[in-house]
N, C-alpha and C. Protein backbone atom coordinates (compact mmCIF):
# COMPACT_ATOMS: atom_id res chain seq x y z
N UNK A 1 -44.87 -106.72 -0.02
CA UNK A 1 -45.16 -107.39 -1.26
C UNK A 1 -45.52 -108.84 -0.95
N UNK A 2 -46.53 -109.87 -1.32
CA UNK A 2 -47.03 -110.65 -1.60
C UNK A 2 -46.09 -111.75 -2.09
N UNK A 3 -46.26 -113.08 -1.84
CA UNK A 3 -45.59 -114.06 -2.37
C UNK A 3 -46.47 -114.54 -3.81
N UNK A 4 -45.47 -114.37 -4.87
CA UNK A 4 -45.90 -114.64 -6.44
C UNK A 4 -46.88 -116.00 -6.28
N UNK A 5 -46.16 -116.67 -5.37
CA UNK A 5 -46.51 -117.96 -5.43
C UNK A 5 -47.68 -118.37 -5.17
N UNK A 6 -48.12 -118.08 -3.89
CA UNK A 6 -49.24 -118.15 -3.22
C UNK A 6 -50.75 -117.42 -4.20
N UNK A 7 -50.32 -116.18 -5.22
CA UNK A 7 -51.36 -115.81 -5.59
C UNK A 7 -51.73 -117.01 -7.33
N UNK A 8 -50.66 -117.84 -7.60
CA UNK A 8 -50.81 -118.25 -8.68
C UNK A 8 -51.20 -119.93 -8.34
N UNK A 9 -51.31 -120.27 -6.81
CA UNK A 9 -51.80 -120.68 -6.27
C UNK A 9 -53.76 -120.47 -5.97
N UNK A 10 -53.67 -119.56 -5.38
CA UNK A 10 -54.86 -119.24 -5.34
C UNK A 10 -55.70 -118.96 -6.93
N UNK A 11 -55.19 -118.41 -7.91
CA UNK A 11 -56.12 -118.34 -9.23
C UNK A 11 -55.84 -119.62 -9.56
N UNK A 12 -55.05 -120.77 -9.04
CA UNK A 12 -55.90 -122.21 -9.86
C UNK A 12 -56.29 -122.78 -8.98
N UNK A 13 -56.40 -122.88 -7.40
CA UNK A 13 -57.56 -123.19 -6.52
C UNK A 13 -58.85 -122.65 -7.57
N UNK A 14 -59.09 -120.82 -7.91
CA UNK A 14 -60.23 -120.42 -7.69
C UNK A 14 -61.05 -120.86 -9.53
N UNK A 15 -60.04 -121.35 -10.11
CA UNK A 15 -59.81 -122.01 -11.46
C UNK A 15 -61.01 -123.19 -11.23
N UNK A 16 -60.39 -124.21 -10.46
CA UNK A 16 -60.96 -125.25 -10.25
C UNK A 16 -61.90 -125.33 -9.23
N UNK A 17 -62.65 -123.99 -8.40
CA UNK A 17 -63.49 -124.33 -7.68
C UNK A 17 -65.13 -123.29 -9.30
N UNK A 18 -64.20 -122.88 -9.96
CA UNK A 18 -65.13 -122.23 -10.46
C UNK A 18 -65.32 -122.80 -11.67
N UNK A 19 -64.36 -123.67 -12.64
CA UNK A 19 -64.70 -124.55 -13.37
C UNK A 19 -65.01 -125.93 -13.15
N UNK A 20 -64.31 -126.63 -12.53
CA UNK A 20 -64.54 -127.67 -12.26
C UNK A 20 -65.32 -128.30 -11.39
N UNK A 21 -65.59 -127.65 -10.56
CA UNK A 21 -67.34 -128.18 -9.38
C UNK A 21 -68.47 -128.16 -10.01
N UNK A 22 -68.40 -127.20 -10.93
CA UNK A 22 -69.99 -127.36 -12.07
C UNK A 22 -70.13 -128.11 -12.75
N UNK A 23 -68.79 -128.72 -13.50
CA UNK A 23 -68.70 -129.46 -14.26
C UNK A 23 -68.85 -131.03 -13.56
N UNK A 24 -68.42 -131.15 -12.80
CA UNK A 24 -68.35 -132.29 -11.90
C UNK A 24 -70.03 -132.19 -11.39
N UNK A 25 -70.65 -131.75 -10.96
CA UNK A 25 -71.97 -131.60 -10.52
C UNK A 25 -72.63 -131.87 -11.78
N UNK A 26 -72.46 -131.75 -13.15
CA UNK A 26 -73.11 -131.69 -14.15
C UNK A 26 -73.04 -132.91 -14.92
N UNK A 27 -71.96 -133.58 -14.70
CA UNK A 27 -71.65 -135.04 -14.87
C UNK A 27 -71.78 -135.54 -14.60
N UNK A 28 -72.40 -135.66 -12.80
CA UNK A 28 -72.65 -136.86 -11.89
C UNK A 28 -74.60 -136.79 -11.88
N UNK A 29 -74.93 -135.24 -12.06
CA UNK A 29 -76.40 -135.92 -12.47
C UNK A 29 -76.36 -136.21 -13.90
N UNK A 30 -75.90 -135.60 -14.67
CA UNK A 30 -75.75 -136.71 -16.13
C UNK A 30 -75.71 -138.11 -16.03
N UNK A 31 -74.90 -138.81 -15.20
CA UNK A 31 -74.30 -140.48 -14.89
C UNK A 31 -75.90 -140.13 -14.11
N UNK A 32 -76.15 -139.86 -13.63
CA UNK A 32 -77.47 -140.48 -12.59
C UNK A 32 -78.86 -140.70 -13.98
N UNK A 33 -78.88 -139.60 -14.44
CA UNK A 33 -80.43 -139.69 -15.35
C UNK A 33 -79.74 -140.45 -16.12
N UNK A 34 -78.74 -141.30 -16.50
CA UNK A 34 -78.31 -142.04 -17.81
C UNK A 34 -78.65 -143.43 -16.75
N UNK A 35 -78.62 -143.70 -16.05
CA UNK A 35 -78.86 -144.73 -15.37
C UNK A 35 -80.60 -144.82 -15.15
N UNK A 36 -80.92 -144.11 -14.98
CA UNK A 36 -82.73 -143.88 -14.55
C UNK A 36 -83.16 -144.62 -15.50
N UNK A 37 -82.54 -143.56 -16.75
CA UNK A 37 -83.13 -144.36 -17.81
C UNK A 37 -83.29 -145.50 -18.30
N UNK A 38 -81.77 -146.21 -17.94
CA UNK A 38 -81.43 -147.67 -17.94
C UNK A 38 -82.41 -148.21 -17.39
N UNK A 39 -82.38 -147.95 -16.05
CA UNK A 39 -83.13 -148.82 -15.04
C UNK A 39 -84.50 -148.79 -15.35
N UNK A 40 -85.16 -147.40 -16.13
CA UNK A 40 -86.45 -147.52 -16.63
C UNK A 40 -86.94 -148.34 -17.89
N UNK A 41 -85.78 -148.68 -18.51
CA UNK A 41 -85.91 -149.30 -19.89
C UNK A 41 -85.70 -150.82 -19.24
N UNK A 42 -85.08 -151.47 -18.88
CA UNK A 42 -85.11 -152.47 -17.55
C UNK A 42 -86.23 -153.42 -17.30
N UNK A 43 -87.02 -152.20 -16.28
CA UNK A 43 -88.06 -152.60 -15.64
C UNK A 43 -89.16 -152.91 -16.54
N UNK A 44 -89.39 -151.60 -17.77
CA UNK A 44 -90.20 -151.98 -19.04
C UNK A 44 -89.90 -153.27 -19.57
N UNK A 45 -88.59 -153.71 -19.94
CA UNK A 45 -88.45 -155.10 -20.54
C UNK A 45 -89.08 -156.22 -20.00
N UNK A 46 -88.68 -155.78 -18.95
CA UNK A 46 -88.86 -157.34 -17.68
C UNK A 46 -90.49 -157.66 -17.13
N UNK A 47 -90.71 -156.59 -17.34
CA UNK A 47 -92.51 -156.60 -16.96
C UNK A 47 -93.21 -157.01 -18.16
N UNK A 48 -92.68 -156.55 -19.41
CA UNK A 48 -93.03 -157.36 -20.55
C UNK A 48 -93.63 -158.64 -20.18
N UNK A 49 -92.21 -159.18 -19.89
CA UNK A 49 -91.87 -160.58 -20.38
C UNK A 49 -92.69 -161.44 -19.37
N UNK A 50 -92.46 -160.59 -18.03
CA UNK A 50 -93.16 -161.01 -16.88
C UNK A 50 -94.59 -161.41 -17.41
N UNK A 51 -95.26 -160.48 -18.03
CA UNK A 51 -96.80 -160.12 -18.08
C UNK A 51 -97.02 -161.23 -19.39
N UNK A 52 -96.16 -161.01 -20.28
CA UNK A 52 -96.49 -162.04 -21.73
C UNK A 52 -95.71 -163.42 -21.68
N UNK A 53 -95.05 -163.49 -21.06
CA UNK A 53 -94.76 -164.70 -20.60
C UNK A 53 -93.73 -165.39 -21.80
N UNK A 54 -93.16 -164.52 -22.34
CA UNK A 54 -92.09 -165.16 -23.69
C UNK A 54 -91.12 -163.52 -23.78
N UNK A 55 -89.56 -164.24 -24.43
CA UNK A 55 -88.96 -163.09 -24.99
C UNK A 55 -89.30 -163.37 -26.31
N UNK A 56 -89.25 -162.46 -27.32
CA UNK A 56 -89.29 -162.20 -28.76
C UNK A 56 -88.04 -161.45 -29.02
N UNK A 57 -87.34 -161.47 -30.63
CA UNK A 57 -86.78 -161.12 -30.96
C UNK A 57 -86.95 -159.48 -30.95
N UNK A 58 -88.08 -159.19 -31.33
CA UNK A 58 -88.39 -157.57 -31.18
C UNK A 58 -88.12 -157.06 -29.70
N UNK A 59 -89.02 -157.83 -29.34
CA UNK A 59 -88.51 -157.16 -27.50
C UNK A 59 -87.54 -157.30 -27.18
N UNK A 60 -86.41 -157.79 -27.37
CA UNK A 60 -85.16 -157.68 -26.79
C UNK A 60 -84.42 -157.10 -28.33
N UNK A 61 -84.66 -156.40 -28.88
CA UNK A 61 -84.14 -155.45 -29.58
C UNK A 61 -84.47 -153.93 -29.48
N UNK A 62 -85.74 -153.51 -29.04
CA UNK A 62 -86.11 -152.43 -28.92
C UNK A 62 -85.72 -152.54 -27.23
N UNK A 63 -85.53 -153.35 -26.64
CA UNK A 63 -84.57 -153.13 -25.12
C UNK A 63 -83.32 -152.74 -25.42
N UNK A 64 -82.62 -152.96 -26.46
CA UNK A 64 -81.11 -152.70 -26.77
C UNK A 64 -81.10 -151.07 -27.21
N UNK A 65 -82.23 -151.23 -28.12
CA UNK A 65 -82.81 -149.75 -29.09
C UNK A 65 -82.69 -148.41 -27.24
N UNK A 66 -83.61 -149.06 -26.87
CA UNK A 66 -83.76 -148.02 -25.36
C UNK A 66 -82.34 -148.05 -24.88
N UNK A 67 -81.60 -149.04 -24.34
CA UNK A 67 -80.30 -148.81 -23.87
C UNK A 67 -79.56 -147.69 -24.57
N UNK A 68 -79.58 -147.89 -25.80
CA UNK A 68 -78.55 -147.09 -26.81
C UNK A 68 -78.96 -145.99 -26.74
N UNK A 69 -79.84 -145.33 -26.24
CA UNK A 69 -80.62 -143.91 -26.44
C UNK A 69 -79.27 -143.01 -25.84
N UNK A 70 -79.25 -143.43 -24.26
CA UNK A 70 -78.19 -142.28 -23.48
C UNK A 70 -76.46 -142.46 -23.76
N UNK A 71 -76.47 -143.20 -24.95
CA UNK A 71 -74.77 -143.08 -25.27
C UNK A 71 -74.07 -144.19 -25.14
N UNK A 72 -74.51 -145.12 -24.13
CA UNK A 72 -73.78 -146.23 -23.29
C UNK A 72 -73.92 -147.47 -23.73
N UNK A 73 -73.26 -148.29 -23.57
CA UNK A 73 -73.21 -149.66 -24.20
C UNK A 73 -73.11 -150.16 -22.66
N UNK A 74 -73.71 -151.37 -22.69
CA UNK A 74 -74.16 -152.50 -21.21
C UNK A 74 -74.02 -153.32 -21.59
N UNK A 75 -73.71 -154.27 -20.73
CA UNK A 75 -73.66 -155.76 -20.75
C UNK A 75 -74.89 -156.42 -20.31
N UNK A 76 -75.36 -157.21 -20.76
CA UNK A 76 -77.19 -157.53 -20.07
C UNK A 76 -76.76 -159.10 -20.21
N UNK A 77 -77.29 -159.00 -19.06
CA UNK A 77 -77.28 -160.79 -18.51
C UNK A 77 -78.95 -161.19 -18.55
N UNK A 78 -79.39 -161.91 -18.55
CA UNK A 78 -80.50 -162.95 -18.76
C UNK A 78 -80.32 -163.98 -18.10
N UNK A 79 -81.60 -164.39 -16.31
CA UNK A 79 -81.53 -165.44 -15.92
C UNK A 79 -83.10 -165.97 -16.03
N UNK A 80 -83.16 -167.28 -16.42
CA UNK A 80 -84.61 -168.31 -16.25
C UNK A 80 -84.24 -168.93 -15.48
N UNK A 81 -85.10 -169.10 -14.68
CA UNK A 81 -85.52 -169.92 -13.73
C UNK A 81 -86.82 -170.51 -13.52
N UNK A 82 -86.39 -172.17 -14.39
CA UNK A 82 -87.96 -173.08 -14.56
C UNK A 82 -87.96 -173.87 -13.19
N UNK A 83 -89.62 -173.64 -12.83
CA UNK A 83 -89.57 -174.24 -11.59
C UNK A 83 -90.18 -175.78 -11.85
N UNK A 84 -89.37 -176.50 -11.32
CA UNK A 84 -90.20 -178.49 -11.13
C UNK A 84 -90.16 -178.87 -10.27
N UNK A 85 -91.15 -179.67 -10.01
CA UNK A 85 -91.38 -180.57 -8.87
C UNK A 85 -91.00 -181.55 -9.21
N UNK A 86 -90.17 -182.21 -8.05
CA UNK A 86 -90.26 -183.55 -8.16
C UNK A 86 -90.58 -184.65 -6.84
N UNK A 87 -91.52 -185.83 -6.92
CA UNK A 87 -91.77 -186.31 -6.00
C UNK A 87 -90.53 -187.51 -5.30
N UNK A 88 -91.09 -187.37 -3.68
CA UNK A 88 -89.88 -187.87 -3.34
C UNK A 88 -90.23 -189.23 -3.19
N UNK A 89 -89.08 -190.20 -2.95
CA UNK A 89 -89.36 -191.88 -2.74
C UNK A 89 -88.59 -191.98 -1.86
N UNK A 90 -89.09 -193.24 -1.27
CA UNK A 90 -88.08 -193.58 -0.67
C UNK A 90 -87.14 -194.46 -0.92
N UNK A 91 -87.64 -195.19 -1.95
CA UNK A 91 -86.53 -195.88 -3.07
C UNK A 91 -86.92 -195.33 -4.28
N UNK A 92 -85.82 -194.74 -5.16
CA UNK A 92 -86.43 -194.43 -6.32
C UNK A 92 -87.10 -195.35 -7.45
N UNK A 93 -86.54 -196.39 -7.53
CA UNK A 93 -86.96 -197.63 -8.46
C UNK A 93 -87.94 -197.95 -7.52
N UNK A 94 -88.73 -198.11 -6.98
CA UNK A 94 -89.98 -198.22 -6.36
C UNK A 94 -91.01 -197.11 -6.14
N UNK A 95 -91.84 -197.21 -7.18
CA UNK A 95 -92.81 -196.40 -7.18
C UNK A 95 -93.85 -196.33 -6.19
N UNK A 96 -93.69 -197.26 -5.21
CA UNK A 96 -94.69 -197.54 -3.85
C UNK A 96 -94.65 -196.92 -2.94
N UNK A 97 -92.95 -196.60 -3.07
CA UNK A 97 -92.67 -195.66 -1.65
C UNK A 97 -92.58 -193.97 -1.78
N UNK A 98 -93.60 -193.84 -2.46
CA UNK A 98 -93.74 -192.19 -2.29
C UNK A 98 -94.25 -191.91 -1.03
N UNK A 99 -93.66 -191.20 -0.97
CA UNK A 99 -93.06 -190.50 0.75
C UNK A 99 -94.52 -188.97 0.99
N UNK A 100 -95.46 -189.03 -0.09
CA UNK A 100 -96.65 -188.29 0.08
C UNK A 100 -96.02 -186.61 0.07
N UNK A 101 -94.92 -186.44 -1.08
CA UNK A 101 -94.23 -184.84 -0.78
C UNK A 101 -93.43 -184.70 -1.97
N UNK A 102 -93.55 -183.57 -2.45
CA UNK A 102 -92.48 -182.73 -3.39
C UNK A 102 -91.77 -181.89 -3.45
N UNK A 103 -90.61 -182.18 -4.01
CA UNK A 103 -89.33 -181.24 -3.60
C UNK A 103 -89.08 -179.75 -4.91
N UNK A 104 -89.29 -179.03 -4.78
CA UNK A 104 -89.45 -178.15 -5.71
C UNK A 104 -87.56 -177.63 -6.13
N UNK A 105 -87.34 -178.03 -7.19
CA UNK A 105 -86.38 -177.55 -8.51
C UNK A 105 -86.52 -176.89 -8.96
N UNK A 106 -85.42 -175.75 -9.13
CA UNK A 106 -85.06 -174.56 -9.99
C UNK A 106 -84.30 -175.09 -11.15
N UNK A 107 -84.53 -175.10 -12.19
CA UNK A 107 -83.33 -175.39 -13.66
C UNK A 107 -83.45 -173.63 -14.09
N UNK A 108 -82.06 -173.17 -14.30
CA UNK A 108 -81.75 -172.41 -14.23
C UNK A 108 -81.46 -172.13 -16.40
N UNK A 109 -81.48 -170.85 -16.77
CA UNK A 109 -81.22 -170.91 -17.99
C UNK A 109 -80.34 -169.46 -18.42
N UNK A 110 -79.44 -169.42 -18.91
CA UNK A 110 -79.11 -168.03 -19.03
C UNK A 110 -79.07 -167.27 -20.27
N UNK A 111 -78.71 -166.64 -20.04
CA UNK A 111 -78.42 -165.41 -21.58
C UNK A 111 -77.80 -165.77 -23.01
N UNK A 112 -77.34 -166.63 -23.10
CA UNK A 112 -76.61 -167.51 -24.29
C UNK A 112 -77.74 -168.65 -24.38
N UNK A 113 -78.17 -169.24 -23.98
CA UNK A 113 -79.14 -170.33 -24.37
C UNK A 113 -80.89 -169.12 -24.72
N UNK A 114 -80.95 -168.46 -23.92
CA UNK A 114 -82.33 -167.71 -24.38
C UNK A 114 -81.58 -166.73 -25.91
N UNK A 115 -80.97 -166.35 -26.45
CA UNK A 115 -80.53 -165.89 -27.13
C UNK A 115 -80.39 -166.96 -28.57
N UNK A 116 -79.75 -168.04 -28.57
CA UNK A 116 -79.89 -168.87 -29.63
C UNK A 116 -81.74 -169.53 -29.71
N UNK A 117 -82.26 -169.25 -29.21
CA UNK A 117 -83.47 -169.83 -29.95
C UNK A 117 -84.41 -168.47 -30.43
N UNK A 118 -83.72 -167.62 -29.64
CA UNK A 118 -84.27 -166.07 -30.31
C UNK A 118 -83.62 -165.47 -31.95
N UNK A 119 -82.34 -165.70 -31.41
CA UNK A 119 -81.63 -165.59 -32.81
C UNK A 119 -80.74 -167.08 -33.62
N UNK A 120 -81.57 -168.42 -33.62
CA UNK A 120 -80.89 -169.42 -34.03
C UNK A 120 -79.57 -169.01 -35.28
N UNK A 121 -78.65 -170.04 -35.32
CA UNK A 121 -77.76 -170.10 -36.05
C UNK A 121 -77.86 -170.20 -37.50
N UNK A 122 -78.97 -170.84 -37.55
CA UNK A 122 -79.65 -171.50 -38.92
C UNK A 122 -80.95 -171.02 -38.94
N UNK A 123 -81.51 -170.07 -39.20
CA UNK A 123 -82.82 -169.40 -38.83
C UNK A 123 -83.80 -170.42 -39.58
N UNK A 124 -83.75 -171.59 -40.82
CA UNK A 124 -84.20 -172.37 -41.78
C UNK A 124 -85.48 -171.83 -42.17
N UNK A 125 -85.86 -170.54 -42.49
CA UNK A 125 -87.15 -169.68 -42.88
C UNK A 125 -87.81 -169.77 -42.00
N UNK A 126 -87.33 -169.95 -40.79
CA UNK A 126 -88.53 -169.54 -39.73
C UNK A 126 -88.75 -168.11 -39.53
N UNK A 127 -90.15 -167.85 -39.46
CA UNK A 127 -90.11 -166.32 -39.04
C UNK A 127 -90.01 -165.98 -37.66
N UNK A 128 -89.71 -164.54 -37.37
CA UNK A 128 -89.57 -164.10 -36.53
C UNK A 128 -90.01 -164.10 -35.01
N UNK A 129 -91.43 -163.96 -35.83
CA UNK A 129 -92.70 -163.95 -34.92
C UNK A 129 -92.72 -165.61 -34.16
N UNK A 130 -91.96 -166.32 -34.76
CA UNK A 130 -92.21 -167.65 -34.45
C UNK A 130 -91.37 -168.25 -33.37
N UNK A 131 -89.88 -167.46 -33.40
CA UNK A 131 -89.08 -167.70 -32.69
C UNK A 131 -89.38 -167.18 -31.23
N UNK A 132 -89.79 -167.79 -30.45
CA UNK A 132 -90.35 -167.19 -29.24
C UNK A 132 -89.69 -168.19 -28.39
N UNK A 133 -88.87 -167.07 -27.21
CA UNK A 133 -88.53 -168.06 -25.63
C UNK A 133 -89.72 -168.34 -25.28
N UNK A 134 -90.12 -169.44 -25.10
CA UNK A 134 -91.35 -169.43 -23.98
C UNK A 134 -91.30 -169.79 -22.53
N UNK A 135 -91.83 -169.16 -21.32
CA UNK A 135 -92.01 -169.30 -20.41
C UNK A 135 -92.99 -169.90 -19.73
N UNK A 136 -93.13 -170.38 -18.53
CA UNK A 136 -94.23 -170.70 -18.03
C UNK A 136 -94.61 -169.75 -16.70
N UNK A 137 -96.02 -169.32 -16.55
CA UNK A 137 -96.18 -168.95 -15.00
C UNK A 137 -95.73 -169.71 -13.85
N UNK A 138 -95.00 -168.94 -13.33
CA UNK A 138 -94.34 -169.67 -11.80
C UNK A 138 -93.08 -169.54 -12.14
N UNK A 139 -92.59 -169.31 -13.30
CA UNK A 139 -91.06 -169.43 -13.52
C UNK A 139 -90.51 -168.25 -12.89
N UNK A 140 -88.97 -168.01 -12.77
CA UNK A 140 -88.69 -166.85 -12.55
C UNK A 140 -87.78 -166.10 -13.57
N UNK A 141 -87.85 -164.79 -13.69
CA UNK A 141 -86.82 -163.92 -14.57
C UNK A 141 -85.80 -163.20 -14.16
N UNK A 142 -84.82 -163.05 -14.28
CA UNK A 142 -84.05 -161.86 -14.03
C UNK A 142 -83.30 -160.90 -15.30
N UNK A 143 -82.97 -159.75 -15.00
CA UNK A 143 -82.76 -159.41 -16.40
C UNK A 143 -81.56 -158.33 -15.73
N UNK A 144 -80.05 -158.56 -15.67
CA UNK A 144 -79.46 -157.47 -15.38
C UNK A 144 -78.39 -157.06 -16.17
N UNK A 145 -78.47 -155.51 -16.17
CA UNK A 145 -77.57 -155.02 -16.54
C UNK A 145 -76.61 -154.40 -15.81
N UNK A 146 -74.98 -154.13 -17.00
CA UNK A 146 -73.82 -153.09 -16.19
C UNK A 146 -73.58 -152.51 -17.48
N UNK A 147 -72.67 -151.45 -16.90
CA UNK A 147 -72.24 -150.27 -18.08
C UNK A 147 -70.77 -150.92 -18.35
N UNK A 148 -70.32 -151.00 -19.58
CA UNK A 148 -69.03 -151.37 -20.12
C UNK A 148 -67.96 -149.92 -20.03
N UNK A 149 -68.99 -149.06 -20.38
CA UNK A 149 -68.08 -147.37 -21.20
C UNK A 149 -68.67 -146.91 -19.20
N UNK A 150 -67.48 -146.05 -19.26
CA UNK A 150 -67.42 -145.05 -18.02
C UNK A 150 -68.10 -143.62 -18.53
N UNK A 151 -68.85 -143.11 -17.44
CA UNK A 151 -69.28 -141.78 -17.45
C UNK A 151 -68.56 -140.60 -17.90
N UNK A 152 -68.84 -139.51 -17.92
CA UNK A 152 -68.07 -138.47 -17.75
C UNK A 152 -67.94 -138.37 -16.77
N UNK A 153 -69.17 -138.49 -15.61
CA UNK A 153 -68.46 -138.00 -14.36
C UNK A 153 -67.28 -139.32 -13.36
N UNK A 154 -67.28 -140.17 -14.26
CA UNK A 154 -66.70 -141.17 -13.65
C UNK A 154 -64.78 -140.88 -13.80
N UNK A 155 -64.98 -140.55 -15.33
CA UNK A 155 -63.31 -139.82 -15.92
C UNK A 155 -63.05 -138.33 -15.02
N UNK A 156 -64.04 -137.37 -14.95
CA UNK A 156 -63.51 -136.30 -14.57
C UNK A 156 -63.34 -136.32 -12.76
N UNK A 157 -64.24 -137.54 -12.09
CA UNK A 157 -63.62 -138.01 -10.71
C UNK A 157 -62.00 -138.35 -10.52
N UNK A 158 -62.01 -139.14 -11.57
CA UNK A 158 -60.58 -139.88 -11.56
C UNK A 158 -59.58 -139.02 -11.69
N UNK A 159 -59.59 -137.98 -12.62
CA UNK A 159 -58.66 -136.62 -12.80
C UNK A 159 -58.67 -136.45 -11.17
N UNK A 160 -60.12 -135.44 -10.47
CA UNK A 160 -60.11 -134.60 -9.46
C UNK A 160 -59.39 -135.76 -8.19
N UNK A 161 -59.77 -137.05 -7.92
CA UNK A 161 -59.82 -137.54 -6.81
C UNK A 161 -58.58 -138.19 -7.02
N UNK A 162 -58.20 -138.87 -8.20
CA UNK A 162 -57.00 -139.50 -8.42
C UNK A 162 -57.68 -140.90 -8.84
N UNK A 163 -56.51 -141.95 -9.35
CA UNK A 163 -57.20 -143.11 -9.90
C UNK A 163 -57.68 -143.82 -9.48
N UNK A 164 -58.32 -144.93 -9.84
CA UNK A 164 -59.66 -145.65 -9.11
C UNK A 164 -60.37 -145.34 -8.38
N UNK A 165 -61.18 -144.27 -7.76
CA UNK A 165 -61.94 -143.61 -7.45
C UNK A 165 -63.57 -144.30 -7.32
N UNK A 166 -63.35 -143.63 -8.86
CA UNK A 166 -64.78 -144.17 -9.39
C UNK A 166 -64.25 -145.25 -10.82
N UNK A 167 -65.11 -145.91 -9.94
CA UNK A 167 -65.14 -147.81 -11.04
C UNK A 167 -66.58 -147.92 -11.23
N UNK A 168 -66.22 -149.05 -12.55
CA UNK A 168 -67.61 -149.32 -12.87
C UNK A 168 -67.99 -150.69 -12.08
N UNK A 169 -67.35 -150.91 -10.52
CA UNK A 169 -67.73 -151.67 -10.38
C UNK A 169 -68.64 -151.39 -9.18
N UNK A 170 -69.66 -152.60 -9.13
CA UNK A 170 -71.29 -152.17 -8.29
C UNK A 170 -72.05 -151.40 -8.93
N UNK A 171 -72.52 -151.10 -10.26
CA UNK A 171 -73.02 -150.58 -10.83
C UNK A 171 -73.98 -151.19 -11.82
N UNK A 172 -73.79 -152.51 -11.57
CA UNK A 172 -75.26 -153.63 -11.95
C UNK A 172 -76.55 -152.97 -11.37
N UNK A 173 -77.00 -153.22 -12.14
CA UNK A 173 -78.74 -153.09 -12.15
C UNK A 173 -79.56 -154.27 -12.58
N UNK A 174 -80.31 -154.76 -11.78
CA UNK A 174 -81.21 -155.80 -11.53
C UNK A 174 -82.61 -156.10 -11.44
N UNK A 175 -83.22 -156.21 -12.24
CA UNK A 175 -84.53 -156.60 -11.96
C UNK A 175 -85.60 -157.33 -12.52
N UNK A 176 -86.48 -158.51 -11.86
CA UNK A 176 -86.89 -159.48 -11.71
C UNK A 176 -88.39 -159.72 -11.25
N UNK A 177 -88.24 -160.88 -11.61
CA UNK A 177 -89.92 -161.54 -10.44
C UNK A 177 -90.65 -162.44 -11.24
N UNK A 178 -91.64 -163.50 -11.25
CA UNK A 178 -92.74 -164.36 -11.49
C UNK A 178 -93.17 -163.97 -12.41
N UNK A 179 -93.26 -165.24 -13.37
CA UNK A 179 -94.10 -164.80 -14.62
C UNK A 179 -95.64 -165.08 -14.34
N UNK A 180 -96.15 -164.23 -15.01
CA UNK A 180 -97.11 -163.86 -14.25
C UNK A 180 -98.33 -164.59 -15.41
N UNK A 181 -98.15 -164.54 -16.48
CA UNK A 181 -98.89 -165.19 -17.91
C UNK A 181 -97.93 -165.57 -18.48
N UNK A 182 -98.84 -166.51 -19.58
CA UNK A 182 -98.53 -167.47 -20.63
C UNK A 182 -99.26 -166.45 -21.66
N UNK A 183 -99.03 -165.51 -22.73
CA UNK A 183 -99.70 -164.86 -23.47
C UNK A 183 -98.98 -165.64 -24.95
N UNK A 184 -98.87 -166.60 -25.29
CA UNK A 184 -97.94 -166.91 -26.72
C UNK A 184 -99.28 -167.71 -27.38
């Protein structure tokens, strides 16, 4: 006779190789195409902005509109980066001694300052259409996002593997580059 044990053993091994590996396989490309998408809605934003050279209130709402499609709520960061020159001296209060060279400056702008002139506090009947970030060519953009809410396959890891496993951390998505026009 057989040990009870070992066989009630084996039907929840064969439990969890026959429910739970599909399910787990079915969740982790779920978490993958929920990210594609991200990253495709992303790259659409940012090439926008790249190509037209301003955010608008619409475009960074129908970017939120696309986020929201696969379930997930993100955190989206927003970086500008205005580029200036400035020439060098060799005394600054002396305009004689320019040194024949310029030192190129990044002023940096982020997601809370491009956001209040998109959505001011006091809108004072300005329209929509009017409220425009504007950019210049040469500037730079970045536009990244992370996921706040965890996957399914991120919860049903944590069950199988045990806790912290799978985090939502390293799971930023990034992407950027030169504005390319002034279209406003």
């Amino acid at each position: 006779m057989s040990n009870p044990l070992s066989k009630i053993a084996a039907a929840l091994l064969s439990l969890l190789l026959v429910f739970m590996y599909p399910a787990m396989e079915f969740a982790q490309r779920e978490a993958d195409f929920d990210m594609l998408a991200a990253y495709n809605s992303l790259v659409q934003f940012t090439d926008a902005v790249r190509n037209k050279g301003y955010f608008s209130p619409e475009m960074y709402r129908e970017f939120n509109r696309n986020l929201e499609v696969g379930g997930k709520v993100y955190d989206i960061e927003i970086e500008h980066r205005r580029k200036k020159y400035h020439p060098e001296y060799g005394d600054p209060a002396d305009p004689a001694t320019f040194q024949d060279r310029y030192s190129v400056v990044y002023d940096s702008y982020y997601t809370d300052r491009i956001l209040e002139v998109l959505y001011p506090a006091n809108p004072d009947g300005t329209a929509e259409e009017e409220r425009l970030y504007k950019l210049a060519a040469g500037d730079f953009v970045q536009v990244s996002i992370k996921p706040k809410t965890r996957s399914t396959y991120e919860t049903l890891a944590e069950l199988v593997y045990g806790s912290g496993s799978a985090s939502l951390e390293g799971k930023r998505i990034s992407y950027g580059g030169m504005v390319l026009n002034e279209d406003y």
